[in-house]
Protein backbone atom coordinates (compact mmCIF):
# COMPACT_ATOMS: atom_id res chain seq x y z
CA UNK A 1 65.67 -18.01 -38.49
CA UNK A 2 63.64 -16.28 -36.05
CA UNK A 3 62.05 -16.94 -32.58
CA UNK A 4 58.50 -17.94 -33.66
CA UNK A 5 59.97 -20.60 -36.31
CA UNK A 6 61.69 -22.26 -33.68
CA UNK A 7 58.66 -22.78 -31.92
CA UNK A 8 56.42 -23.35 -34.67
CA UNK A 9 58.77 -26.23 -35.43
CA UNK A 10 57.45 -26.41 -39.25
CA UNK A 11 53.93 -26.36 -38.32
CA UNK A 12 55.10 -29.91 -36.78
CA UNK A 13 55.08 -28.37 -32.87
CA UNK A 14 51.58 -30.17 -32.35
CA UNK A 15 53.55 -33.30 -31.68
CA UNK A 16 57.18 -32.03 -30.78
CA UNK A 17 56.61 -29.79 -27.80
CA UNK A 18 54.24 -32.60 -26.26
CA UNK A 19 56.71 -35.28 -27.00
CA UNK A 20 59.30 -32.76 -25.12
CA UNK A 21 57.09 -32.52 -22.23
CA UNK A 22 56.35 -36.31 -21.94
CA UNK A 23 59.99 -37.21 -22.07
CA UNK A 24 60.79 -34.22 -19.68
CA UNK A 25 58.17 -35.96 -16.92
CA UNK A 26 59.52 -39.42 -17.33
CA UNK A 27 62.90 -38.40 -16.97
CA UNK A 28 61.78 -36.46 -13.77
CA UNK A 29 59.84 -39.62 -12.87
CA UNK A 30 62.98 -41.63 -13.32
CA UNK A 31 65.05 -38.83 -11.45
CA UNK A 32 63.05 -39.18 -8.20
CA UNK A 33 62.74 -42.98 -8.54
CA UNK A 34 66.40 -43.18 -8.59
CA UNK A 35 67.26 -40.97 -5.80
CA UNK A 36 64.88 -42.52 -3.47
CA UNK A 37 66.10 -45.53 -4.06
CA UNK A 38 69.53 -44.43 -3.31
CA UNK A 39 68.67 -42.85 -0.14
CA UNK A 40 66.49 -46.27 0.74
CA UNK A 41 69.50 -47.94 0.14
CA UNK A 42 72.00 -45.73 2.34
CA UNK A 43 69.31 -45.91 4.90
CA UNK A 44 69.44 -50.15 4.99
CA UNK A 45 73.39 -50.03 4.67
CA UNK A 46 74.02 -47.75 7.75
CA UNK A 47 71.17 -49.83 9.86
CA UNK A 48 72.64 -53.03 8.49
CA UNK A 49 76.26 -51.35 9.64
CA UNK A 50 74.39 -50.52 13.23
CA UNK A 51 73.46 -53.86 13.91
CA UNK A 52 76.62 -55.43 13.31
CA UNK A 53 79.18 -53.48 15.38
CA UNK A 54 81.35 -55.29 17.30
């Protein structure tokens, strides 16, 4: 098995290396969605934190 059949995928890499791609930039979507959540979330716990000192 060389190189160029890998990427030829059986004459099927029309539709796999696209479907990679896709899945790659929703995972990336769902990457940043998460971590700005998470720092969103920090961000209203330590002002949340702030405003209830004693």
């Amino acid at each position: 098995m060389n190189i160029s059949t890998l990427f030829n995928m059986g004459h099927y890499n029309i539709y796999v290396w696209p479907a990679y791609g896709i899945t790659l930039f929703i995972f990336g979507i769902l990457l940043a969605t998460a971590l700005r959540e998470k720092w969103q979330t920090k961000k209203r716990i330590i002002q949340f934190l702030q405003r209830h000192k004693k």
